[in-house]
PDB file of N, CA and C in Angstrom:
ATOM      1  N   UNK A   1     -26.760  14.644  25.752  1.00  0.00           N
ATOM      2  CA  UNK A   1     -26.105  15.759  25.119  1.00  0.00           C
ATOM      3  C   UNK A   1     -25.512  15.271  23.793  1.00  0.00           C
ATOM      4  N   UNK A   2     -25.574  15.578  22.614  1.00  0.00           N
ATOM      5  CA  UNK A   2     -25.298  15.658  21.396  1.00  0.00           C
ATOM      6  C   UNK A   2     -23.727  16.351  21.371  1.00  0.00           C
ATOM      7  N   UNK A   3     -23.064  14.974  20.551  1.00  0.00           N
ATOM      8  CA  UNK A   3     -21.774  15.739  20.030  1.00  0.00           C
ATOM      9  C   UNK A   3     -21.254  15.533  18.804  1.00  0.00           C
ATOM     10  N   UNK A   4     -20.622  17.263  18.436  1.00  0.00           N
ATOM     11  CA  UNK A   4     -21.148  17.393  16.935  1.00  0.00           C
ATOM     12  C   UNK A   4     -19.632  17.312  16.296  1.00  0.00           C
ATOM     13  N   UNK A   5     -19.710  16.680  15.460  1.00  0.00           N
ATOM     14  CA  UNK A   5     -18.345  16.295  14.465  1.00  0.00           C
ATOM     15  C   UNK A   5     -18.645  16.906  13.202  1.00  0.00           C
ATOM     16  N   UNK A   6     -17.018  17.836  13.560  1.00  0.00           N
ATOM     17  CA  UNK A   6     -16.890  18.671  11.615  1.00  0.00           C
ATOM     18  C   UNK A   6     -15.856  17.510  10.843  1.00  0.00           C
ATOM     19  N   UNK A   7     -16.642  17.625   9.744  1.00  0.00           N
ATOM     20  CA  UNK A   7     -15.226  16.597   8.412  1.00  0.00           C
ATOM     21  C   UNK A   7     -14.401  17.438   8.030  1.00  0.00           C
ATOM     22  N   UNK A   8     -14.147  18.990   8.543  1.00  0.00           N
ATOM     23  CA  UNK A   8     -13.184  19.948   8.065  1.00  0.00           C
ATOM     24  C   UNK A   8     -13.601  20.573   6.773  1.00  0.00           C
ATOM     25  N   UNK A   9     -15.184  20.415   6.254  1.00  0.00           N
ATOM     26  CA  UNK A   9     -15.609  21.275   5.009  1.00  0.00           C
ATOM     27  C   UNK A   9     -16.597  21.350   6.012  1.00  0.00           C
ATOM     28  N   UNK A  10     -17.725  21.709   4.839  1.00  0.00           N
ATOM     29  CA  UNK A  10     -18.774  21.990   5.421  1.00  0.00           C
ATOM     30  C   UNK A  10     -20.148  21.194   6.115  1.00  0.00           C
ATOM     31  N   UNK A  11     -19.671  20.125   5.877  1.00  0.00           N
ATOM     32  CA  UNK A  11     -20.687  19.078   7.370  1.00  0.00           C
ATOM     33  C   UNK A  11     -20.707  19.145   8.311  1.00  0.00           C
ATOM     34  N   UNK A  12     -21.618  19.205   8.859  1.00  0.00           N
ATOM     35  CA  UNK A  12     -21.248  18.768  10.479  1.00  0.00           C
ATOM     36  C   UNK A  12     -22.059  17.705  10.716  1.00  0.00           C
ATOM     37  N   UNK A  13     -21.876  16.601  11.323  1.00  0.00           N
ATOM     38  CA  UNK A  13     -22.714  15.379  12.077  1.00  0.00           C
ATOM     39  C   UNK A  13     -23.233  15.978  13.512  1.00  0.00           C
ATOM     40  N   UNK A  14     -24.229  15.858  13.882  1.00  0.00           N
ATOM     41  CA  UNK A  14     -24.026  15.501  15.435  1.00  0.00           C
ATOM     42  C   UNK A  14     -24.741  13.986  15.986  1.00  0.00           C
ATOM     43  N   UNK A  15     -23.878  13.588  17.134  1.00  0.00           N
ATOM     44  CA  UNK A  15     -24.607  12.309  16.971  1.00  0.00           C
ATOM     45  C   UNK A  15     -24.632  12.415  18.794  1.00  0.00           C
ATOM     46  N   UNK A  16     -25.584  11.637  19.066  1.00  0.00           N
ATOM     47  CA  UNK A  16     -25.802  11.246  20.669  1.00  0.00           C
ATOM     48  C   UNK A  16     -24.296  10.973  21.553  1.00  0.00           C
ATOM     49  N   UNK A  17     -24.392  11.489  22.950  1.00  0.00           N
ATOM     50  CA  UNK A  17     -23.119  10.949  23.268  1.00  0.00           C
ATOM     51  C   UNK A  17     -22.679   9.235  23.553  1.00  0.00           C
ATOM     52  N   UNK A  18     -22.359   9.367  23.059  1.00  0.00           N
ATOM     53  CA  UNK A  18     -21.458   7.895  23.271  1.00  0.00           C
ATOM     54  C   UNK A  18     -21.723   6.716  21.925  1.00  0.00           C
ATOM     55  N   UNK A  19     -22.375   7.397  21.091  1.00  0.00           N
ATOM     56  CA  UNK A  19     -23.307   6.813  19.734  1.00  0.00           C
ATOM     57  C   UNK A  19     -21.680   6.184  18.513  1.00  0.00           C
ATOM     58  N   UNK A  20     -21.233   4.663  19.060  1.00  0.00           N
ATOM     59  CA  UNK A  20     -20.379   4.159  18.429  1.00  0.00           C
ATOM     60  C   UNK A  20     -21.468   3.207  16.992  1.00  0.00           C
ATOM     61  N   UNK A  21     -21.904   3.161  16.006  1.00  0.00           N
ATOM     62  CA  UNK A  21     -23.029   2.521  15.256  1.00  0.00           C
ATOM     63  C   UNK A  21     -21.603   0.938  14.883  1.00  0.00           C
ATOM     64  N   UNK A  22     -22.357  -0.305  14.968  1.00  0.00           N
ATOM     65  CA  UNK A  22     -21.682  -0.905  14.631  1.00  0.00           C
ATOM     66  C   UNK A  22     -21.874  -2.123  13.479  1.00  0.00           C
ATOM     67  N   UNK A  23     -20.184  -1.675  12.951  1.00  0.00           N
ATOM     68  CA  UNK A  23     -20.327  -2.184  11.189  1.00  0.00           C
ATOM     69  C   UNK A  23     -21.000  -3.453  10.704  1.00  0.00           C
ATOM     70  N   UNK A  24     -21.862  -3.240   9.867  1.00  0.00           N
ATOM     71  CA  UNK A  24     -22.177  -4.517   9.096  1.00  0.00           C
ATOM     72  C   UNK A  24     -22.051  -5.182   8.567  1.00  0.00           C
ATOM     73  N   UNK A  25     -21.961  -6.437   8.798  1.00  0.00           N
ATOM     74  CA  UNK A  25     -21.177  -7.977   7.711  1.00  0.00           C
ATOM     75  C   UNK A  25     -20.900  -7.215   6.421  1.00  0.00           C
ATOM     76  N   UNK A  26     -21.338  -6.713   5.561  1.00  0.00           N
ATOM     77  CA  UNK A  26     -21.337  -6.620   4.545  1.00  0.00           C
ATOM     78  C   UNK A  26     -19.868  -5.398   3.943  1.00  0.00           C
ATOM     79  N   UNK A  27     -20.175  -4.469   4.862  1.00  0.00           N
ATOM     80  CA  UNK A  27     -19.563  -3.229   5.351  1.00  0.00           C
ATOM     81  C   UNK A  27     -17.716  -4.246   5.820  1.00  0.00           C
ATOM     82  N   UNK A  28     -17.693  -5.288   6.883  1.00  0.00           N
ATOM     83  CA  UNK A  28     -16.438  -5.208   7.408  1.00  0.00           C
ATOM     84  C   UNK A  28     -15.952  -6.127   6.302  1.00  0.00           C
ATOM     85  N   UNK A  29     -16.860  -7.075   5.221  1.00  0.00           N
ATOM     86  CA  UNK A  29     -16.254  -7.942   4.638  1.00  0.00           C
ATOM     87  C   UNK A  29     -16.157  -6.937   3.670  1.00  0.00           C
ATOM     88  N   UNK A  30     -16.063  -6.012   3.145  1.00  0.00           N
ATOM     89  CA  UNK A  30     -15.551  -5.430   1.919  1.00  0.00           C
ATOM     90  C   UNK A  30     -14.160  -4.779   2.472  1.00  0.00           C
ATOM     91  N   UNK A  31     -14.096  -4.339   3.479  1.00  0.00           N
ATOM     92  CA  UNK A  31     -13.153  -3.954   4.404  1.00  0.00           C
ATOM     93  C   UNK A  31     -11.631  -5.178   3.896  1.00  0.00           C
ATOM     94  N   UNK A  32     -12.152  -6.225   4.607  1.00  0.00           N
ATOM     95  CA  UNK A  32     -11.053  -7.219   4.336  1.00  0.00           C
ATOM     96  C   UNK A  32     -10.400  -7.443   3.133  1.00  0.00           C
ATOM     97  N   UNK A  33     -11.519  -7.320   2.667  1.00  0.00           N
ATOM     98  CA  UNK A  33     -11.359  -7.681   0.781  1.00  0.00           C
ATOM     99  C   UNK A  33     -10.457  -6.313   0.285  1.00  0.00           C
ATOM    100  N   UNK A  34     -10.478  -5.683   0.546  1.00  0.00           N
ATOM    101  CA  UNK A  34      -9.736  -4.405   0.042  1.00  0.00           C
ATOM    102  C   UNK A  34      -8.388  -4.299   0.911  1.00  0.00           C
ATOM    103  N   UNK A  35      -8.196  -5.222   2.228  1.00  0.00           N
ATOM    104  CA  UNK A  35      -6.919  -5.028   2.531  1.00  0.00           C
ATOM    105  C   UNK A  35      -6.370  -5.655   1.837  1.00  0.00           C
ATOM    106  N   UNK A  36      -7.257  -7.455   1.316  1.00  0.00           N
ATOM    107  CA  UNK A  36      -6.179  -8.394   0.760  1.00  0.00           C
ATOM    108  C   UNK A  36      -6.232  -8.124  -0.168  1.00  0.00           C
ATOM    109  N   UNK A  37      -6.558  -6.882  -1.016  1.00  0.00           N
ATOM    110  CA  UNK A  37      -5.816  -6.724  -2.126  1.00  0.00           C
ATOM    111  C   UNK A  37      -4.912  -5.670  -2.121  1.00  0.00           C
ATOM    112  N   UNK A  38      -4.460  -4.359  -0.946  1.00  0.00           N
ATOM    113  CA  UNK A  38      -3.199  -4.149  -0.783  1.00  0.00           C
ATOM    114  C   UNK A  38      -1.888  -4.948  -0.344  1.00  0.00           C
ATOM    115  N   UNK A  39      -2.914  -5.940   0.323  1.00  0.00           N
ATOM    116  CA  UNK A  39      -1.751  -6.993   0.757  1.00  0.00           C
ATOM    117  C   UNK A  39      -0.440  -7.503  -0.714  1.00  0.00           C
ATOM    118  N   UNK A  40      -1.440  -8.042  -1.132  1.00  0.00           N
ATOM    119  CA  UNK A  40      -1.534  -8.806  -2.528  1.00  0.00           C
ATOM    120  C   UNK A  40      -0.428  -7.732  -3.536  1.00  0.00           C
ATOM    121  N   UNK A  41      -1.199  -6.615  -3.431  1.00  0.00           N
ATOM    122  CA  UNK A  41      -0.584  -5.584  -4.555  1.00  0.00           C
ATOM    123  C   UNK A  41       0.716  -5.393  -4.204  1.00  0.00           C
ATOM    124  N   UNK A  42       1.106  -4.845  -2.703  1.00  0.00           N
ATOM    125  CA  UNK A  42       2.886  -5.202  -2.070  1.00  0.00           C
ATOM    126  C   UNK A  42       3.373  -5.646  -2.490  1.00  0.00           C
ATOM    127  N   UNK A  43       2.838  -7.477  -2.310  1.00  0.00           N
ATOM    128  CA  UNK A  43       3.601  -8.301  -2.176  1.00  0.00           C
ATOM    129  C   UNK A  43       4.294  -8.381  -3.995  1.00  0.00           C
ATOM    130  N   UNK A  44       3.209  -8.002  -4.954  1.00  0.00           N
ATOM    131  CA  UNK A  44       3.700  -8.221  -6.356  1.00  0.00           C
ATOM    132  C   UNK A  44       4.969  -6.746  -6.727  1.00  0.00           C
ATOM    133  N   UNK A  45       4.241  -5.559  -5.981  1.00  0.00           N
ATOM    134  CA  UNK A  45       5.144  -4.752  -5.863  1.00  0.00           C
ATOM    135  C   UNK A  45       6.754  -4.869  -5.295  1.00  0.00           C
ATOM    136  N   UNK A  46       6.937  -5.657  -4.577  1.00  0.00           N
ATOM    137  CA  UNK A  46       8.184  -5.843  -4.079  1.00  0.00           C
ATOM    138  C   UNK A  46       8.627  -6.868  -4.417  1.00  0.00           C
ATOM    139  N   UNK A  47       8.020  -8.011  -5.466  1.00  0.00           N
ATOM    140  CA  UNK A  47       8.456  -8.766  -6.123  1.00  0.00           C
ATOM    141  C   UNK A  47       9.310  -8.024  -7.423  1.00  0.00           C
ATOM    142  N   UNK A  48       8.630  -6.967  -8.199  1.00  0.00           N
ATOM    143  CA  UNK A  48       9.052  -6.817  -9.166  1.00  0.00           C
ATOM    144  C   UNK A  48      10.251  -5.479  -8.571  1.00  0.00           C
ATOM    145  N   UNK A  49      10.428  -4.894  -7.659  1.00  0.00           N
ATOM    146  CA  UNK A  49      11.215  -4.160  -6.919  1.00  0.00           C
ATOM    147  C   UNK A  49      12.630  -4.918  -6.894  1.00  0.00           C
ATOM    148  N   UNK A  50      12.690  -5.814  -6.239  1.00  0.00           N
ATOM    149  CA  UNK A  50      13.580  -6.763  -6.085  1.00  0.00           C
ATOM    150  C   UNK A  50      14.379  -7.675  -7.773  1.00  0.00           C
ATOM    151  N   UNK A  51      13.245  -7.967  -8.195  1.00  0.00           N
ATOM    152  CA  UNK A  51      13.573  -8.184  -9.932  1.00  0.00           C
ATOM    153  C   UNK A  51      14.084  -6.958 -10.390  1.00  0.00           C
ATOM    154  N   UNK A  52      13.919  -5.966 -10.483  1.00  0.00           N
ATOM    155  CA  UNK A  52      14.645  -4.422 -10.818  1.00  0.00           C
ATOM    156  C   UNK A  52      15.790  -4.530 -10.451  1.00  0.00           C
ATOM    157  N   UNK A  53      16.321  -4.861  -9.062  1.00  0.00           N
ATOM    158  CA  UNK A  53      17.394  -4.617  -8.484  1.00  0.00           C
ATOM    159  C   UNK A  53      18.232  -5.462  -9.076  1.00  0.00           C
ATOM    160  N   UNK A  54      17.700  -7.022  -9.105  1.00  0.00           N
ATOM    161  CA  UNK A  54      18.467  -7.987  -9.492  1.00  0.00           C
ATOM    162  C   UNK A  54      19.102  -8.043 -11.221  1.00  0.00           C
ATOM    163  N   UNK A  55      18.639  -7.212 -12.140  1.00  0.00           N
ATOM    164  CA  UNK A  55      18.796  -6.965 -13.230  1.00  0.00           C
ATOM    165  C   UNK A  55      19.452  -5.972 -13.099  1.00  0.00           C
ATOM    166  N   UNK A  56      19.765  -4.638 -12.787  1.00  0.00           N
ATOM    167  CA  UNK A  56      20.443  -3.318 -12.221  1.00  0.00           C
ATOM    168  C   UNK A  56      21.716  -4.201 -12.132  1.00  0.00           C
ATOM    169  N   UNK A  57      21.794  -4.977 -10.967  1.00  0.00           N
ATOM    170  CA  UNK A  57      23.152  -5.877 -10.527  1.00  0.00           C
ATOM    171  C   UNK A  57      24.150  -6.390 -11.490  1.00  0.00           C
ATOM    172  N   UNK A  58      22.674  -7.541 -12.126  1.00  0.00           N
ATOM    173  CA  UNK A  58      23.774  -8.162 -13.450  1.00  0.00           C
ATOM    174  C   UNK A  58      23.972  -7.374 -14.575  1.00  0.00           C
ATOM    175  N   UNK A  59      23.917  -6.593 -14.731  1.00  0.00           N
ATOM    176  CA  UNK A  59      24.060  -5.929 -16.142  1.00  0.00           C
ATOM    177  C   UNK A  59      25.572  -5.183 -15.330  1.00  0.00           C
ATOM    178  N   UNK A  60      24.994  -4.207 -14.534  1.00  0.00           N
ATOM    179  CA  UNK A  60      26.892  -3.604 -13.797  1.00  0.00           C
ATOM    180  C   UNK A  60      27.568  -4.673 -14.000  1.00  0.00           C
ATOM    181  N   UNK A  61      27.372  -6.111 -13.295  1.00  0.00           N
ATOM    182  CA  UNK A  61      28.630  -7.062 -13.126  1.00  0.00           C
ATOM    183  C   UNK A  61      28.978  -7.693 -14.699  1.00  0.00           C
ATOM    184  N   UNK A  62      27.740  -7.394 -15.472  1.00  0.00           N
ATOM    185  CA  UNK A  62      28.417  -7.710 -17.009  1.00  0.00           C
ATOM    186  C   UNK A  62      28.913  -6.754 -17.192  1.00  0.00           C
ATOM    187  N   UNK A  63      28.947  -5.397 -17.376  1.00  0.00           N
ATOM    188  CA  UNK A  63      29.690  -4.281 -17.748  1.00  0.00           C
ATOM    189  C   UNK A  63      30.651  -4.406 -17.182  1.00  0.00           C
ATOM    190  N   UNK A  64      30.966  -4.226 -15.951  1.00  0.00           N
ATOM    191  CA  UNK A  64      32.146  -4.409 -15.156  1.00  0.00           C
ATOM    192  C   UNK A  64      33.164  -5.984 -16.190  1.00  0.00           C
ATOM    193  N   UNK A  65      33.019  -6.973 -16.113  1.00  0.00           N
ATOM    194  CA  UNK A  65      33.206  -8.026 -16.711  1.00  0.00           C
ATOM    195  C   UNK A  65      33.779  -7.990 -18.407  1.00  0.00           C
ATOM    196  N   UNK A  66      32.969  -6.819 -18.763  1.00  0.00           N
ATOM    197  CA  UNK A  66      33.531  -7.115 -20.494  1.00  0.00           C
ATOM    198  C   UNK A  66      34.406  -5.740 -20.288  1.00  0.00           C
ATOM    199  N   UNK A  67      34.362  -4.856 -19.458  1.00  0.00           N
ATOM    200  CA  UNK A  67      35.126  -3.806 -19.238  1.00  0.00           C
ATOM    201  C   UNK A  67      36.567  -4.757 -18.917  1.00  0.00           C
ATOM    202  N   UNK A  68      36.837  -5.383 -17.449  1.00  0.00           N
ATOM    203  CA  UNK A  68      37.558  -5.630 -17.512  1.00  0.00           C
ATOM    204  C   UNK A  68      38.574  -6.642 -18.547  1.00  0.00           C
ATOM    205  N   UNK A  69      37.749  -7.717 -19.405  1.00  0.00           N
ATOM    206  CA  UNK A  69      38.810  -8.451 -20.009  1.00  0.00           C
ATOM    207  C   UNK A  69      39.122  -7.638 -21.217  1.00  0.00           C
ATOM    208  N   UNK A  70      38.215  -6.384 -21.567  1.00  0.00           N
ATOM    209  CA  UNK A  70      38.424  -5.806 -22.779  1.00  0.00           C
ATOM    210  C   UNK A  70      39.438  -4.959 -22.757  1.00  0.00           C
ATOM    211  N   UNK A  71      40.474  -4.885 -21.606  1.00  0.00           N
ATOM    212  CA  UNK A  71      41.705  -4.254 -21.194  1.00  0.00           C
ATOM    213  C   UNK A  71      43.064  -5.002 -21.449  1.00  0.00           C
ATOM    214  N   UNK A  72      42.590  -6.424 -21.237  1.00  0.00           N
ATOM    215  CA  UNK A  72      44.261  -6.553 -21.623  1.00  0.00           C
ATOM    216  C   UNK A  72      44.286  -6.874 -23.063  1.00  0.00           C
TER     217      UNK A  72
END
């Protein structure tokens, strides 16, 4: 018995029951390769996230700083 899969437009697949096709070297190694470069992209992303913050910080604690001695 054939079972038929919609992509929610207008395709429909139908494929044999139990029909899992399985991925090819080529297919899972591009796979990887595209995680380690979300990996990768994070990790620079939350590098420069963290550098944001750390500049945000010192500039308040210099403001704060020339605020305060510029009082007495």
């Amino acid at each position: 018995m054939a079972e038929t899969v919609s992509t929610g437009g207008s395709m429909q697949f139908q494929y044999q029951k139990g029909h899992r096709p399985k991925p090819t070297k080529e297919f899972t190694t591009e796979i990887e390769e595209a995680y380690n470069e979300y990996y990768d992209r994070r990790k620079r992303e939350r590098k420069q996230k963290v550098l944001i913050w750390i500049i945000i910080a010192l500039i308040i604690l210099i403001g704060l700083g020339i605020w305060w001695f510029s009082r007495n």
